[in-house]
Protein backbone atom coordinates (compact mmCIF):
# COMPACT_ATOMS: atom_id res chain seq x y z
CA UNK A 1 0.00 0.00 0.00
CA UNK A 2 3.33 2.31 0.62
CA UNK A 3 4.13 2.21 -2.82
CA UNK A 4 0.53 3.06 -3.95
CA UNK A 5 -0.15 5.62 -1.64
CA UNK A 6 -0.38 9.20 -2.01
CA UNK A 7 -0.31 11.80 1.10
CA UNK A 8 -3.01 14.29 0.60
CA UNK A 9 -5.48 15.96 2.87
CA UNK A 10 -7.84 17.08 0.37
CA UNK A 11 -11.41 15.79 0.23
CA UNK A 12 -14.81 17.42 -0.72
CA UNK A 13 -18.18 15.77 0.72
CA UNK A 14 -21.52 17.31 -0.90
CA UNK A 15 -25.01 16.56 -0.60
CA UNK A 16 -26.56 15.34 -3.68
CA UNK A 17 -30.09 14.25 -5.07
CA UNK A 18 -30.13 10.93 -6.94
CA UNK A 19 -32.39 10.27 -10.17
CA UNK A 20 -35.31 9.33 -8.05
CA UNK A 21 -34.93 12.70 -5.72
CA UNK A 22 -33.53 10.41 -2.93
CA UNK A 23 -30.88 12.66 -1.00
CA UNK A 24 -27.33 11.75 -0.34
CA UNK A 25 -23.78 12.25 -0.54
CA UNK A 26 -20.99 12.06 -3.01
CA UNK A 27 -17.30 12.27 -1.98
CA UNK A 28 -14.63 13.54 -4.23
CA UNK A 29 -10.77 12.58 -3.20
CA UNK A 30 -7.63 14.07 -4.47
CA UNK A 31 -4.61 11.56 -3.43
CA UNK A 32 -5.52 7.87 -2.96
CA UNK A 33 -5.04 5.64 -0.03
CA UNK A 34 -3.83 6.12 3.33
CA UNK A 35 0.09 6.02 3.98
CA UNK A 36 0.31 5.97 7.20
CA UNK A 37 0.16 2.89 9.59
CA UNK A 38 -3.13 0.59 10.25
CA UNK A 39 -2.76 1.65 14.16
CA UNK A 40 -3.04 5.47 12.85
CA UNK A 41 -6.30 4.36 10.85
CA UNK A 42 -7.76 2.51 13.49
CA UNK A 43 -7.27 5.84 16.11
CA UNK A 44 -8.53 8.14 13.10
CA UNK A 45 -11.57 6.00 12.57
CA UNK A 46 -12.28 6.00 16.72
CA UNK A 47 -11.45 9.82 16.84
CA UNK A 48 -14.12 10.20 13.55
CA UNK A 49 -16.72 7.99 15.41
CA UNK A 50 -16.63 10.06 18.41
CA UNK A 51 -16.88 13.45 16.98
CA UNK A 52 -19.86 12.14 14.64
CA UNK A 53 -21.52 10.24 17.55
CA UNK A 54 -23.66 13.47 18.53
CA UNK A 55 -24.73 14.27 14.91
CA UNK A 56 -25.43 10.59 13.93
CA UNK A 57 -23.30 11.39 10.96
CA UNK A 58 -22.53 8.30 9.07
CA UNK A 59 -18.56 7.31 9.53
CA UNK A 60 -17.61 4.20 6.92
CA UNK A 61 -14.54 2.76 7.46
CA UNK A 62 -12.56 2.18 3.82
CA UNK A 63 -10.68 -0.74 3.19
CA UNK A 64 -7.84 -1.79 0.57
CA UNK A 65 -7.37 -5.76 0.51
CA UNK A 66 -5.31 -7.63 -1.51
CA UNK A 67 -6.88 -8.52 -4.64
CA UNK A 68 -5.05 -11.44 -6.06
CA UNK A 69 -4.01 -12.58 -9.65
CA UNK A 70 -6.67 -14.92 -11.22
CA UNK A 71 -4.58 -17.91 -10.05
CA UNK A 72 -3.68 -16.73 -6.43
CA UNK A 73 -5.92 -17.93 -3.27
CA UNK A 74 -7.22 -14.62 -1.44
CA UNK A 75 -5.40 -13.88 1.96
CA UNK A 76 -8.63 -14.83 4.10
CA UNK A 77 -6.69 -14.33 7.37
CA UNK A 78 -6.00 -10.44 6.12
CA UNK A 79 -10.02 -9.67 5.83
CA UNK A 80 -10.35 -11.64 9.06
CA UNK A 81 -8.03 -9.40 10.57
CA UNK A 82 -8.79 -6.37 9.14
CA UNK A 83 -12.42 -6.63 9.63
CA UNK A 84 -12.42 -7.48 13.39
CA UNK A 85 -10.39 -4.68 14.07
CA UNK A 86 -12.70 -2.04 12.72
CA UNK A 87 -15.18 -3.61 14.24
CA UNK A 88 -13.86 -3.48 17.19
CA UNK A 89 -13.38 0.00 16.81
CA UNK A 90 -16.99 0.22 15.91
CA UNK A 91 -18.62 -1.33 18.70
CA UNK A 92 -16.17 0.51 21.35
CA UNK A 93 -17.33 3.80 19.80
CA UNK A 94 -20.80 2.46 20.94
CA UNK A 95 -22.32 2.82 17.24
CA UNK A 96 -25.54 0.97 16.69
CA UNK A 97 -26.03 -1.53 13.69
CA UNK A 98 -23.88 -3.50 11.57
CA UNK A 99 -20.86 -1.25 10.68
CA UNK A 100 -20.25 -0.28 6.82
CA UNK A 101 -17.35 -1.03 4.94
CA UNK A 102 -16.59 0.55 2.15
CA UNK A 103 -14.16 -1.90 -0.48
CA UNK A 104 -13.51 0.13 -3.64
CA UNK A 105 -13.17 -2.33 -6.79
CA UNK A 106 -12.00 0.71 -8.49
CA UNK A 107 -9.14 -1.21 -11.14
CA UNK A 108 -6.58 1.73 -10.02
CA UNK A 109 -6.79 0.32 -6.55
CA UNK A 110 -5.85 -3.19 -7.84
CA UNK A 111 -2.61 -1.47 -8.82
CA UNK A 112 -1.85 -3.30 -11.73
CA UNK A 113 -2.63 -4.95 -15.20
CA UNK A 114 -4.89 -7.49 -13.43
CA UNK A 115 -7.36 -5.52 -13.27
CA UNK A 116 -7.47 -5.55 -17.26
CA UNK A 117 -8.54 -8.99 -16.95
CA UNK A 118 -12.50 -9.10 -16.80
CA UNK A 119 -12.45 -12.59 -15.16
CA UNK A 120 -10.14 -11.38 -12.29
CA UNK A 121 -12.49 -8.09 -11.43
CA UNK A 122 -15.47 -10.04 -11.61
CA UNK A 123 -13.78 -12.78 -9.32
CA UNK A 124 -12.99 -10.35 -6.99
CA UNK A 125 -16.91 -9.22 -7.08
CA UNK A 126 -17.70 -12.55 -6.22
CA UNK A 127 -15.74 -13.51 -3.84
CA UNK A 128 -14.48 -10.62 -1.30
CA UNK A 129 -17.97 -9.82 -0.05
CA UNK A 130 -17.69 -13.47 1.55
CA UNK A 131 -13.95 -13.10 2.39
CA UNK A 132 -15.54 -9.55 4.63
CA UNK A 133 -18.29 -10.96 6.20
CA UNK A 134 -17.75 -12.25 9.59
CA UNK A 135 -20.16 -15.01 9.81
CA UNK A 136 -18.42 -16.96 6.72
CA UNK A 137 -15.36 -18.28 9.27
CA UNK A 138 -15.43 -21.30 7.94
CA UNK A 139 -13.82 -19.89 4.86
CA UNK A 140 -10.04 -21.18 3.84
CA UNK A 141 -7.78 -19.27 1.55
CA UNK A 142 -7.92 -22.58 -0.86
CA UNK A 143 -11.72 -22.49 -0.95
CA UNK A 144 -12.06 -19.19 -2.50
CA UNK A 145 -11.24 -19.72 -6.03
């Protein structure tokens, strides 16, 4: 993710009305990623949590996991990981619900020329919303193919 990132501070959130006049958000980024350590993010999504607690202002953690090659097993252990922590995060903030997760499948995030490959992108469609979710444990890294 070091080599990906980008440091910048700049990020523009506006309301917005979708086609059917439903109201919501739109959030427009200049850098990409986060290049500082996954410690830092957890404390930045706690601090965020807090100060939106009062408001009720949606806070959704965003995550970049490794997206493999068509013939690489995903590393289930890194969601796993990943995932609890936020959500520990989440439920020590004392926020109600499931917690979001945003997971970009944006092919600049894969980082590479596998995301050229339309069987790889929509394997990764597929298959990460499984490797997220908590209640799929039972999941291997050779099982998700």
């Amino acid at each position: 993710m070091k080599e990906w990132a980008i440091h910048e501070t700049r990020m523009r959130v506006e309301r917005r009305i979708g086609v059917g006049g439903r109201e919501g958000w739109t959030v427009t980024w200049k850098g990409r990623g986060w290049d500082r350590s996954f410690g830092d993010y957890l404390r930045f999504f706690g601090e965020a949590l807090a100060l939106a607690k009062e408001s009720g202002t949606p806070v959704v953690p965003s995550v970049k996991f490794h997206l493999p090659a068509i013939d690489e097993v995903f590393r289930i252990e890194e969601y796993r990981h990943t995932t609890q922590e936020l959500l520990g995060v989440w439920d020590a903030a004392g926020r109600p619900g499931p917690m979001p997760l945003e997971k970009d499948f944006s092919p600049t995030l894969a980082g590479d020329s596998r995301a050229d490959r339309a069987a790889t992108v929509l394997r990764w469609l597929n298959a990460v919303p499984g490797c997220i979710d908590s209640k799929q444990s039972s999941i291997t890294s050779q099982a998700v193919s």
